[in-house]
N, C-alpha and C. Protein backbone atom coordinates (compact mmCIF):
# COMPACT_ATOMS: atom_id res chain seq x y z
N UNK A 1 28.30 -6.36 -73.82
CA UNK A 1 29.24 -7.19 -73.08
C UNK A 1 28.71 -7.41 -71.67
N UNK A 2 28.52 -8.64 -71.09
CA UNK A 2 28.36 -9.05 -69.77
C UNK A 2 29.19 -8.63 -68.94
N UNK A 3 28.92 -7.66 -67.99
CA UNK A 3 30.01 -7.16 -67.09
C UNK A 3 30.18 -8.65 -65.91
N UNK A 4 31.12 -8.21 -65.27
CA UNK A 4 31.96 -9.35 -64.41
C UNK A 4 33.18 -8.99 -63.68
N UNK A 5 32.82 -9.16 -62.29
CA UNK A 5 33.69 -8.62 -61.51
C UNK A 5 34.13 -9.47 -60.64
N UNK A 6 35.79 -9.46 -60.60
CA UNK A 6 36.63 -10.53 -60.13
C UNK A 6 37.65 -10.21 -59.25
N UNK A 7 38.42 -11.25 -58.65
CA UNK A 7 38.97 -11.41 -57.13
C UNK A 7 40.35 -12.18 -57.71
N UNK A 8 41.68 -11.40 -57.50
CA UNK A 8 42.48 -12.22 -57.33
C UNK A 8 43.67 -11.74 -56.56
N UNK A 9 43.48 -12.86 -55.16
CA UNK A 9 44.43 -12.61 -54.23
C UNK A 9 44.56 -13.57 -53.17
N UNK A 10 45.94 -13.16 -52.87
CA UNK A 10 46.30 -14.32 -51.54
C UNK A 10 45.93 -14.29 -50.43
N UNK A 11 46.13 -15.33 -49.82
CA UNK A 11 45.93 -15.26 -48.21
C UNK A 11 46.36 -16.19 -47.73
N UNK A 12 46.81 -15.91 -46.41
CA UNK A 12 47.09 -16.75 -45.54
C UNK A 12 46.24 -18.06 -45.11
N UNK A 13 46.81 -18.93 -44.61
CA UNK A 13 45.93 -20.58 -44.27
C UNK A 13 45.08 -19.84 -43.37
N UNK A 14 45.20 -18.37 -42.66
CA UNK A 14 44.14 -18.52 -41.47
C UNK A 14 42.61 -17.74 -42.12
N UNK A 15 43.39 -17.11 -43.12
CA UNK A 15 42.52 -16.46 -44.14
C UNK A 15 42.40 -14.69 -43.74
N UNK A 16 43.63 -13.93 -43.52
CA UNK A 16 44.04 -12.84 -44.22
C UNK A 16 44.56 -12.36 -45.12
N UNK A 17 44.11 -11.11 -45.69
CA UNK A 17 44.82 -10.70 -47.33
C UNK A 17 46.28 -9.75 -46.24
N UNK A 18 46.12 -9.86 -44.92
CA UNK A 18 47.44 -8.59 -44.89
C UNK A 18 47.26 -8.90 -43.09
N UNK A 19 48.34 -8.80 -42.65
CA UNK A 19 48.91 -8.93 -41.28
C UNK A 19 48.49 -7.96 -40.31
N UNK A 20 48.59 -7.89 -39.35
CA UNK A 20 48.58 -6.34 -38.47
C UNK A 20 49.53 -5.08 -38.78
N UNK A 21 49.16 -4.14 -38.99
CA UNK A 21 49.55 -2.99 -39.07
C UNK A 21 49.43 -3.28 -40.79
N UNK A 22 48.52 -3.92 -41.80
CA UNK A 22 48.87 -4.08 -43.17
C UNK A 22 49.98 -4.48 -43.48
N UNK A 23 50.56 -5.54 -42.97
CA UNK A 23 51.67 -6.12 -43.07
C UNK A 23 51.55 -7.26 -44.28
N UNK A 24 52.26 -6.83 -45.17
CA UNK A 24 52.12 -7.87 -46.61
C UNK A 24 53.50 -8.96 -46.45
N UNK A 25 54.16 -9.43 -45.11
CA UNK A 25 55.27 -9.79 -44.75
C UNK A 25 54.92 -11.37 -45.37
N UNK A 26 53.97 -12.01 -45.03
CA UNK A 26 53.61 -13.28 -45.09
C UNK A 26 53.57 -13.37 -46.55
N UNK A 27 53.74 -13.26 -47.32
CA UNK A 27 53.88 -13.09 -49.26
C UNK A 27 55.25 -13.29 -49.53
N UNK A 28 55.76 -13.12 -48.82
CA UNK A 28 57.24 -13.53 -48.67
C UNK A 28 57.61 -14.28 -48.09
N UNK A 29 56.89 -15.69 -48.05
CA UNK A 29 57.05 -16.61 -46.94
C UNK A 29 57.89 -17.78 -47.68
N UNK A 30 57.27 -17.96 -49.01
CA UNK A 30 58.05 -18.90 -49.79
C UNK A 30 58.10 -17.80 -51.06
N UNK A 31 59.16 -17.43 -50.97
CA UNK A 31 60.02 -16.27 -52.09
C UNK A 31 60.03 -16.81 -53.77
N UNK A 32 60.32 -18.36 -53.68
CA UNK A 32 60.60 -18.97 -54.64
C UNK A 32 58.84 -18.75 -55.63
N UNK A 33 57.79 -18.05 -55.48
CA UNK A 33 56.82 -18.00 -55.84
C UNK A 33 56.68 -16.87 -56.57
N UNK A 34 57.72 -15.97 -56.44
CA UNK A 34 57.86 -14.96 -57.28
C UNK A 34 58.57 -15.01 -58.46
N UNK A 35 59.05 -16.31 -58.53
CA UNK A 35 59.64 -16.49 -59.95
C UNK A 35 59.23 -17.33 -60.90
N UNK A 36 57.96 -17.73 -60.57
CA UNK A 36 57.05 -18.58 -61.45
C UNK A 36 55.60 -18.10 -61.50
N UNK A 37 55.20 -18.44 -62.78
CA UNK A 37 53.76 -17.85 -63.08
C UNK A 37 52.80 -18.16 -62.26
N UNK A 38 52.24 -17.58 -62.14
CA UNK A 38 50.45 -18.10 -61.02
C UNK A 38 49.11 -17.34 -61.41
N UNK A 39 49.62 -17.00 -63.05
CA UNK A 39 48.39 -16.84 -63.60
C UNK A 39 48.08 -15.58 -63.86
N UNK A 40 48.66 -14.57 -62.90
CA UNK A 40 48.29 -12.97 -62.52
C UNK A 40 48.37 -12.33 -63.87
N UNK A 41 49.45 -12.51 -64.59
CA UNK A 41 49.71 -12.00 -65.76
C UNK A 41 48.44 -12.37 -66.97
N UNK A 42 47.85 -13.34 -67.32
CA UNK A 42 46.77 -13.88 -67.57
C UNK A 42 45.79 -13.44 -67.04
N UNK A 43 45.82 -13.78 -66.02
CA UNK A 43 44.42 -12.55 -65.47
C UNK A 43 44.05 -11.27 -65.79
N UNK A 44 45.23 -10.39 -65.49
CA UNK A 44 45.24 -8.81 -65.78
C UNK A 44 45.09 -8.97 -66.96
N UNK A 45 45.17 -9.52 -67.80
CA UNK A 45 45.14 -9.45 -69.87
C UNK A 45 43.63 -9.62 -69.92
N UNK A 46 43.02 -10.66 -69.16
CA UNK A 46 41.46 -10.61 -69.74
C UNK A 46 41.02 -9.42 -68.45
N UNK A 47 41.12 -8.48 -68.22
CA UNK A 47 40.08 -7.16 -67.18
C UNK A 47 40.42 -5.98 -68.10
N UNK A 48 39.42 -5.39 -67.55
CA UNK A 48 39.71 -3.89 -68.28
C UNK A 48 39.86 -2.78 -67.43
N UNK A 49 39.50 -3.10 -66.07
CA UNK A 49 39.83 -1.86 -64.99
C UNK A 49 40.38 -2.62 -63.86
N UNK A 50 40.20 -1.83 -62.95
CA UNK A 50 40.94 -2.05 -61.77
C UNK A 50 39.89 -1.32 -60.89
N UNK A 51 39.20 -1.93 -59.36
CA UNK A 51 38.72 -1.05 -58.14
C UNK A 51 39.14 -1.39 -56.65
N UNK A 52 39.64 -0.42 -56.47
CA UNK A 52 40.45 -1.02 -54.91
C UNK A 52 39.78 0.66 -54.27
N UNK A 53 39.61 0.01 -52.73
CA UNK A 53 39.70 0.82 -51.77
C UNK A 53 40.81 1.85 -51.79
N UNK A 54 40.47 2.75 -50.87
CA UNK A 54 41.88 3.94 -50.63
C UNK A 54 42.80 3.14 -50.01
N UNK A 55 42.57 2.37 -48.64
CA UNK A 55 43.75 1.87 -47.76
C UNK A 55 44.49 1.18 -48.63
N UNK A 56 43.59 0.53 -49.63
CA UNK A 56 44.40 -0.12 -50.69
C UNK A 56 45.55 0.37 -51.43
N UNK A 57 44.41 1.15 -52.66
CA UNK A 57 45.49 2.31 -52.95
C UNK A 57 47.13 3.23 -51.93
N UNK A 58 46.92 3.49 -51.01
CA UNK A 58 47.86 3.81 -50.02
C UNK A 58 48.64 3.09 -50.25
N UNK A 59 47.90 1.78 -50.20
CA UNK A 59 49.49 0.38 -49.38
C UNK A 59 50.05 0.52 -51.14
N UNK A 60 49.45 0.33 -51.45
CA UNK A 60 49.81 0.27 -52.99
C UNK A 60 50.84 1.24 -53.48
N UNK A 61 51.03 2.19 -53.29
CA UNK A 61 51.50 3.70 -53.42
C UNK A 61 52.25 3.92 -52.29
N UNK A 62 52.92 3.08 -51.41
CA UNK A 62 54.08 3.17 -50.89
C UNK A 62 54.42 2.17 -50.78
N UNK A 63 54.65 1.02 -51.49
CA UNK A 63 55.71 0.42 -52.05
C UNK A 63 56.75 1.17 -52.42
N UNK A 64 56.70 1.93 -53.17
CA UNK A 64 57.83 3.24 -53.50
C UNK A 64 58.50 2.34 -54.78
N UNK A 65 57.51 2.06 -55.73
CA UNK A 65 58.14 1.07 -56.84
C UNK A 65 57.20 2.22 -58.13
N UNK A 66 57.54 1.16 -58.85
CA UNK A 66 57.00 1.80 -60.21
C UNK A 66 55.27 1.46 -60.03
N UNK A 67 54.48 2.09 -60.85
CA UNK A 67 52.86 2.23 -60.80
C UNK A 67 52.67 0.65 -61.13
N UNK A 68 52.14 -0.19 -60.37
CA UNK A 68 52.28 -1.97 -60.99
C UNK A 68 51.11 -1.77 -62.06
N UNK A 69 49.95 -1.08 -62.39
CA UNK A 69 49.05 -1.45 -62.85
C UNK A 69 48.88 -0.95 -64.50
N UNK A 70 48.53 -1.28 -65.10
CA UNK A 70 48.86 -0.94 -66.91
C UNK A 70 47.33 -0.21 -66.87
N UNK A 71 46.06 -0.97 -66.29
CA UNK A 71 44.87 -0.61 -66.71
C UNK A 71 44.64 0.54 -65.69
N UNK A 72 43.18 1.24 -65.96
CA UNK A 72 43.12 1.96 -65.04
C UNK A 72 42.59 2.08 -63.59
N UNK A 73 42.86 2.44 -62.70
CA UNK A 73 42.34 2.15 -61.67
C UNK A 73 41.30 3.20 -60.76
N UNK A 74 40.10 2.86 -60.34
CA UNK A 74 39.08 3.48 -59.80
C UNK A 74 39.07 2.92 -58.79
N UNK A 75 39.49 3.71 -57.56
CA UNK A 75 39.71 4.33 -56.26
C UNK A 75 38.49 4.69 -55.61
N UNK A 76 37.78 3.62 -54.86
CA UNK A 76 36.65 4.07 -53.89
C UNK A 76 36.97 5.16 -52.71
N UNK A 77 36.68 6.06 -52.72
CA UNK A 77 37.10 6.99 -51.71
C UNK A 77 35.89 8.58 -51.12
N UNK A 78 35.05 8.74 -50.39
CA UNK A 78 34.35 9.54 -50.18
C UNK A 78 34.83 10.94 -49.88
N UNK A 79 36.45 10.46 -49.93
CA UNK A 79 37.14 12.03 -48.91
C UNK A 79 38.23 12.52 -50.39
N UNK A 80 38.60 11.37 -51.06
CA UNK A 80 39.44 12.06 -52.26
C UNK A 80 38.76 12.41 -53.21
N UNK A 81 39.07 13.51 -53.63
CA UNK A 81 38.44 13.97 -54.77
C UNK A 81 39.52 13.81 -56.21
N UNK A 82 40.59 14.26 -55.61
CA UNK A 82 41.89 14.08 -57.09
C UNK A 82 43.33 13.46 -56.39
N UNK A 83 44.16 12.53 -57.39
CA UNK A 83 45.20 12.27 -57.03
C UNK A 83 46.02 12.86 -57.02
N UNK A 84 47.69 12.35 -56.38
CA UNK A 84 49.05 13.04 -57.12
C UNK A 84 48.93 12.92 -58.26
N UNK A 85 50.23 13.87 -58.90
CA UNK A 85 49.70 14.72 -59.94
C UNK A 85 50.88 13.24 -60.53
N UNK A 86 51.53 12.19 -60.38
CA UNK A 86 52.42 11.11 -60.64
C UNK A 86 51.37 10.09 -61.31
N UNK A 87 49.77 10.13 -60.43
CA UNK A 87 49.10 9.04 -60.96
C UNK A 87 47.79 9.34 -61.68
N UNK A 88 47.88 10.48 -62.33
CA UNK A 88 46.97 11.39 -62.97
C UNK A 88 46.97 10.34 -64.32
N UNK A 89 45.79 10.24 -65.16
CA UNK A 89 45.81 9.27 -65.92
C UNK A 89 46.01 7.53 -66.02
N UNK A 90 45.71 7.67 -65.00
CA UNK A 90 46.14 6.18 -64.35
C UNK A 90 45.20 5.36 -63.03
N UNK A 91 44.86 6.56 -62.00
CA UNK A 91 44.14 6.40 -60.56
C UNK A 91 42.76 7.64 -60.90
N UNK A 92 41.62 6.96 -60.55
CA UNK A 92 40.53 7.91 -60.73
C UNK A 92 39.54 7.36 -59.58
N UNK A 93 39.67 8.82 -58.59
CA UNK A 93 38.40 8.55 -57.75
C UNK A 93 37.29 8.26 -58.11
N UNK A 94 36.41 8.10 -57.23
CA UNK A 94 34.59 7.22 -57.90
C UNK A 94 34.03 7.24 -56.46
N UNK A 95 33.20 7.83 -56.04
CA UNK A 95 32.34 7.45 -54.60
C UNK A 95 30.79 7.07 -55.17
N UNK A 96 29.87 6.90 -54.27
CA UNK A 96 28.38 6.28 -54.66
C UNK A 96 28.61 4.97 -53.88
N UNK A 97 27.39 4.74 -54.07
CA UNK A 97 26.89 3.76 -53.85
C UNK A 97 27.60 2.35 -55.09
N UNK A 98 27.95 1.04 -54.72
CA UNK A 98 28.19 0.42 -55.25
C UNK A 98 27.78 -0.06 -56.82
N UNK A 99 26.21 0.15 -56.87
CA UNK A 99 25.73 -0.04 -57.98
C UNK A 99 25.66 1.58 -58.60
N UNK A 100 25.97 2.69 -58.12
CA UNK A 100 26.04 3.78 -58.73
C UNK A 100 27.47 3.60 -59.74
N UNK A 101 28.47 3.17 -58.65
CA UNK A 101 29.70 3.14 -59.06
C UNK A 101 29.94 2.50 -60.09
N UNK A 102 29.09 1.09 -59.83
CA UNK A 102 29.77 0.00 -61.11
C UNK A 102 29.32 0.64 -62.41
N UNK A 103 27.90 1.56 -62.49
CA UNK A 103 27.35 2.56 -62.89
C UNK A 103 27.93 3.24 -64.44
N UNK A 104 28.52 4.04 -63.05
CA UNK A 104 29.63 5.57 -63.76
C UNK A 104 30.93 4.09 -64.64
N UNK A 105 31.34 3.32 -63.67
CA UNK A 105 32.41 2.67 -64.71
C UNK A 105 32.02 1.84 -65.82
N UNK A 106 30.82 1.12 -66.31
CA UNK A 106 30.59 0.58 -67.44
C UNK A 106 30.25 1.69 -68.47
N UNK A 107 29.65 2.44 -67.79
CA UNK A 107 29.26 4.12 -68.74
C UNK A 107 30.91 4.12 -69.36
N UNK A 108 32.00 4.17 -68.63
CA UNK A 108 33.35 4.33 -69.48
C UNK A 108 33.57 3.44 -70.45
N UNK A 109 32.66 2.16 -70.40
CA UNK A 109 33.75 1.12 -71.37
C UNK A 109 33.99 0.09 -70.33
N UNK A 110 34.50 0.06 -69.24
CA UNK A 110 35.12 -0.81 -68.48
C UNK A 110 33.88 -1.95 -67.70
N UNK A 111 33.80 -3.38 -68.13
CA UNK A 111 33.09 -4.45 -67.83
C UNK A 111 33.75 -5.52 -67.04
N UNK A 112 34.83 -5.73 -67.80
CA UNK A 112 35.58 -6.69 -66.58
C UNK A 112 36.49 -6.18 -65.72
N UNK A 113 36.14 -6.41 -64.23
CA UNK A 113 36.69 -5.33 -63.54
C UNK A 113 37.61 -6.51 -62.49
N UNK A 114 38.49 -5.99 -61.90
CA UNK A 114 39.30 -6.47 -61.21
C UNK A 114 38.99 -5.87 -59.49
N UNK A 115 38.55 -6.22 -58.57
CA UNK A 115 38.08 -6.00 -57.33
C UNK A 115 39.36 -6.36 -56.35
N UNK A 116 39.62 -5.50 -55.86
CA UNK A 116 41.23 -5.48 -55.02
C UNK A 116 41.07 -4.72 -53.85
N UNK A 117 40.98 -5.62 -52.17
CA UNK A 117 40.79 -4.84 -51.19
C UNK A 117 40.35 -5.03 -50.62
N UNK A 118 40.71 -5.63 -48.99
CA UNK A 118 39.48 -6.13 -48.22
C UNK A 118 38.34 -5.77 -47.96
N UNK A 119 38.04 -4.17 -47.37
CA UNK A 119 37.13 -3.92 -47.53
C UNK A 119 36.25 -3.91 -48.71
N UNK A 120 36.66 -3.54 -49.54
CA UNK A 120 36.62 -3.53 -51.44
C UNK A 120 35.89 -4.73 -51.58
N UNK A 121 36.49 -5.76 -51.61
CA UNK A 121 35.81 -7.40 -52.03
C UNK A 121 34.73 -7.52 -51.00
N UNK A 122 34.48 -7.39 -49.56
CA UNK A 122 34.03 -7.43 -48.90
C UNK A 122 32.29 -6.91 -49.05
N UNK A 123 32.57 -5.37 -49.24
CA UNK A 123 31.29 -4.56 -49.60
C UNK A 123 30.84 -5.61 -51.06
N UNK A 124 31.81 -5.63 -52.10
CA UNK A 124 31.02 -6.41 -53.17
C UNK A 124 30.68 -7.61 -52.77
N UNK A 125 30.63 -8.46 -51.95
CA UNK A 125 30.10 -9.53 -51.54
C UNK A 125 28.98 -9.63 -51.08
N UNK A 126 29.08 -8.49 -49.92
CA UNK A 126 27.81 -8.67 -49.08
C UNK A 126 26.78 -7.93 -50.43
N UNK A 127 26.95 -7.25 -51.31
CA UNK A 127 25.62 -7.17 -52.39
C UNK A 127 25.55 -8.02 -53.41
N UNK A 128 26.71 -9.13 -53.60
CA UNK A 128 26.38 -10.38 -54.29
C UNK A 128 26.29 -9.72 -55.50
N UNK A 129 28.14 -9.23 -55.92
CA UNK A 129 28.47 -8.40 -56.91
C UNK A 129 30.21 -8.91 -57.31
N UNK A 130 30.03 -10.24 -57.07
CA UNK A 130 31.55 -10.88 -56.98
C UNK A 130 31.25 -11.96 -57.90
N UNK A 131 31.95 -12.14 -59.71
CA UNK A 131 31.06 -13.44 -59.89
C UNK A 131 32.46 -14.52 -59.86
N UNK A 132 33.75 -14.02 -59.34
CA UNK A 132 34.61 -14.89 -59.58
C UNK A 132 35.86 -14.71 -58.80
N UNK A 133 36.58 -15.57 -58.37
CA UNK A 133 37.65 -15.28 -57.33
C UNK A 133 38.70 -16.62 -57.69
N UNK A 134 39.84 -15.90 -57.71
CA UNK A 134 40.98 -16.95 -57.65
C UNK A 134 41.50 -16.62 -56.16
N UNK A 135 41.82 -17.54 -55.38
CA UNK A 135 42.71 -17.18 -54.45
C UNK A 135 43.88 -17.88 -54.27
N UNK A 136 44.77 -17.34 -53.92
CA UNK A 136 45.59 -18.36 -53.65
C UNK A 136 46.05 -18.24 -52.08
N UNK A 137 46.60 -19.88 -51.71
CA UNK A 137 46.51 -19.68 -50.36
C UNK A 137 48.06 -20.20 -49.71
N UNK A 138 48.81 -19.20 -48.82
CA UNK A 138 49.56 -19.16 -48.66
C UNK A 138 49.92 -20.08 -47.40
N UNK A 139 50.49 -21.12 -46.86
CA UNK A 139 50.11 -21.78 -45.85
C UNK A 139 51.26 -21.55 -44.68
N UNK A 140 50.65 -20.33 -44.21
CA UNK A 140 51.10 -20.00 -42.78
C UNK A 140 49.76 -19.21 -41.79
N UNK A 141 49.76 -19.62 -40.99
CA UNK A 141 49.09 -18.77 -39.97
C UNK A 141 49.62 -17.44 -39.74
N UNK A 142 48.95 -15.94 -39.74
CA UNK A 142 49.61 -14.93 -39.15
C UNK A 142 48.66 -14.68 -38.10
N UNK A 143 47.36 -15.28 -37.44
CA UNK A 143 46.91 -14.95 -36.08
C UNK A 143 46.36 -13.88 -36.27
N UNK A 144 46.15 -12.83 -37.08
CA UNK A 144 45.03 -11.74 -36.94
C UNK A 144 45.61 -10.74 -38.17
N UNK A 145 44.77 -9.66 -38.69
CA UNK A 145 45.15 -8.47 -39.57
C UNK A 145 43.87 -8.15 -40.22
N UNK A 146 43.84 -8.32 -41.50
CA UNK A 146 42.78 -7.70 -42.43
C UNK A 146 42.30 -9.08 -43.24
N UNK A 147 41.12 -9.87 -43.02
CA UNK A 147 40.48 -11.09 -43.33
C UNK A 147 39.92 -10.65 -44.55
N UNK A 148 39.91 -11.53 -45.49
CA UNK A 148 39.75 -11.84 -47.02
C UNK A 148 37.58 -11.73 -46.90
N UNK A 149 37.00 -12.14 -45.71
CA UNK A 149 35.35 -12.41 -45.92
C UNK A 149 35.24 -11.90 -44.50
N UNK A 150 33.98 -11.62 -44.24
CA UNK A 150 32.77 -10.58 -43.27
C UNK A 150 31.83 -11.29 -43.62
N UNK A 151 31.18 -10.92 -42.52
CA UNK A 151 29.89 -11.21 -42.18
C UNK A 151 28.54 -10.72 -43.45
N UNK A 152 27.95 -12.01 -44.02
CA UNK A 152 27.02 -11.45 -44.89
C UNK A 152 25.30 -11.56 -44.58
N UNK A 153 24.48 -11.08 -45.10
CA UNK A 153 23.42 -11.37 -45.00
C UNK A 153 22.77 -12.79 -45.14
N UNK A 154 23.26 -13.45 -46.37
CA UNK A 154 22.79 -14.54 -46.79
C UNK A 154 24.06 -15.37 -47.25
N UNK A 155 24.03 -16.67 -47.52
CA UNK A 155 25.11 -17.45 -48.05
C UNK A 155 25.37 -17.20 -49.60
N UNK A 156 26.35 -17.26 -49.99
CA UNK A 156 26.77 -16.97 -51.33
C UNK A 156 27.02 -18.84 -52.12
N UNK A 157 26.56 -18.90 -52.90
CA UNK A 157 27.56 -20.46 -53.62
C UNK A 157 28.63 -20.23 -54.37
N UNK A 158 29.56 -20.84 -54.19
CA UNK A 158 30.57 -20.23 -55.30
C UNK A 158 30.81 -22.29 -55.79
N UNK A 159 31.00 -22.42 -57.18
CA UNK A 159 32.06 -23.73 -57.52
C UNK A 159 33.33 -23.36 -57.78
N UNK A 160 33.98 -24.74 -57.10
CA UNK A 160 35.51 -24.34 -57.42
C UNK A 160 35.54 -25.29 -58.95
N UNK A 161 35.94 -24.15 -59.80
CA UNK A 161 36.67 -24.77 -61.38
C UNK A 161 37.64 -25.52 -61.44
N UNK A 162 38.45 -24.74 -60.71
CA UNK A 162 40.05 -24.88 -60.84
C UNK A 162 40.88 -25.00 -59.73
N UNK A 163 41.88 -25.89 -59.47
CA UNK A 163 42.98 -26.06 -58.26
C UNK A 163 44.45 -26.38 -58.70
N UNK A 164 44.78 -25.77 -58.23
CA UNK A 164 46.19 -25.55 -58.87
C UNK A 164 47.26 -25.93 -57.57
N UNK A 165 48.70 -26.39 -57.39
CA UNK A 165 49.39 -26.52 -56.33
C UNK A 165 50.37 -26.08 -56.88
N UNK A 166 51.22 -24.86 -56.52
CA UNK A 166 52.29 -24.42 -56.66
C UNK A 166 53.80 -24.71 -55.74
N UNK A 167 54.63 -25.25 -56.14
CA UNK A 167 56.03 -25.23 -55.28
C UNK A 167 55.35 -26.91 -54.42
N UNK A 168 54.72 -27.13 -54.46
CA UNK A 168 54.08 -28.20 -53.48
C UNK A 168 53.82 -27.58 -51.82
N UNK A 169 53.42 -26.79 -52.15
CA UNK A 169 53.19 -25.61 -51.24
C UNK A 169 52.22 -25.08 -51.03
N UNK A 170 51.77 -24.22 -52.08
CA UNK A 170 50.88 -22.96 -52.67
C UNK A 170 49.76 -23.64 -53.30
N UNK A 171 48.78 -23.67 -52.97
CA UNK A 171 47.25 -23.77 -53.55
C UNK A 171 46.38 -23.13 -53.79
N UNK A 172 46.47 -22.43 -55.07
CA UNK A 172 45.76 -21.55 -55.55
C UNK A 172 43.92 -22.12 -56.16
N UNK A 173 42.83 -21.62 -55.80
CA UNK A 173 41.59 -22.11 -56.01
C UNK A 173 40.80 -21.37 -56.95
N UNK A 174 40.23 -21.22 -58.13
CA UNK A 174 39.40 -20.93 -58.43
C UNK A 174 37.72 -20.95 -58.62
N UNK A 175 37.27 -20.04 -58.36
CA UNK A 175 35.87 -20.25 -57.77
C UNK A 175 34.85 -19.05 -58.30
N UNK A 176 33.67 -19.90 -59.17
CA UNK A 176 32.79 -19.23 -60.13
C UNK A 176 31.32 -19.30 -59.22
N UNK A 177 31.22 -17.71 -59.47
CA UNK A 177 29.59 -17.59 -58.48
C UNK A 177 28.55 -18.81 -58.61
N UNK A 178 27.89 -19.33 -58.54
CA UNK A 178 26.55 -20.01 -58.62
C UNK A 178 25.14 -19.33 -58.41
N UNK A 179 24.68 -19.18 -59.29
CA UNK A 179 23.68 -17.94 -59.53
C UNK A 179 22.19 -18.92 -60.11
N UNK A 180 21.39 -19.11 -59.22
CA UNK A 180 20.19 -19.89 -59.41
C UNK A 180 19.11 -19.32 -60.09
C-alpha cells in the first residue's frame, strides 16, 4: 500500500489554525457549519491513524468531551513516554526523527495517516512529507496565534482538485502534492 499523509483543517482568512493563547474561538464564527457535512466524516473513513503534536494532543484533551477520535492516535512527543491511563489504547507516544517515525508507524499497519497540528503539519512540510491537504477557510481575520505554514527550504507545488463553498461563506480547498 502507498503510504500518504494528509491535512485536514481550518483556518482563518489571515491563515491561522488557532488564535492567541490557542484560542479555537474563531470556529465558531459561523455556528451554522456545524450542522452540515464538510467532508470530515469521509475523510476520517479513508485514514488509518492519526499524528498530532503534544500541544495538540493537550488542546485536544481538554475539551473535556468524549475521546473525538475512533482511529489511533500517535502523539509526537520527546518528553512523554505514556498516557492517562483514560487514553490507553487509543493515544500512543512515538519520538524520532520524522522518517524514523513514519517508520515505526507503517511497521504497525498504518499508511494513511492523518497529520493534525501546527507544528505537526509544519515539520512535515518543510521535509516534503504532506501529499494532500483540505483546508477549509474560515473568513475572519484573528490578527495573530498559531499559522497553518513556516518558513521552508524550497517551494512545494500543490494542485487544487477541489473547491467547495459552504453556507456562501466557507471555502473549503483541496490540494494534491505535485511531485515531478
Amino acid at each position: 500500500m502507498n503510504p500518504k499523509n494528509s491535512v485536514f483543517i481550518a483556518t482563518s482568512l489571515d491563515g491561522y489554525i488557532a488564535g492567541k493563547n490557542d484560542s479555537l474561538a474563531f470556529l465558531d464564527t459561523i455556528p451554522e457549519i456545524n450542522k452540515i457535512d464538510t467532508g470530515y466524516e469521509a475523510f476520517t473513513a479513508n485514514i488509518d491513524a492519526l499524528v498530532m503534536g503534544r500541544v495538540t494532543f493537550e488542546i485536544v484533551k481538554g475539551f473535556g468531551t468524549e475521546w473525538p477520535y475512533k482511529k489511533p492516535v500517535f502523539v509526537l512527543s520527546n518528553t512523554m513516554k505514556e498516557v492517562p491511563t483514560e487514553y490507553k489504547d487509543k493515544v500512543f507516544p512515538i519520538s524520532g526523527s520524522l522518517t524514523e517515525v513514519l517508520k515505526q508507524i507503517h511497521e504497525q499497519g498504518y499508511h494513511r495517516l492523518y497529520i493534525d497540528g501546527g507544528k505537526t503539519i509544519q515539520s512535515f512540510l518543510k521535509e516534503d512529507l504532506i501529499d494532500e491537504m483540505i483546508i477549509t477557510t474560515i473568513p475572519i481575520l484573528i490578527g495573530g496565534g498559531t499559522p497553518l505554514f513556516s518558513d521552508l527550504t524550497e517551494q512545494l507545488e500543490f494542485e487544487c482538485t477541489k473547491s467547495i463553498v459552504f453556507l456562501d461563506k466557507i471555502a473549503q480547498n483541496h490540494y494534491r502534492r505535485v511531485r515531478k
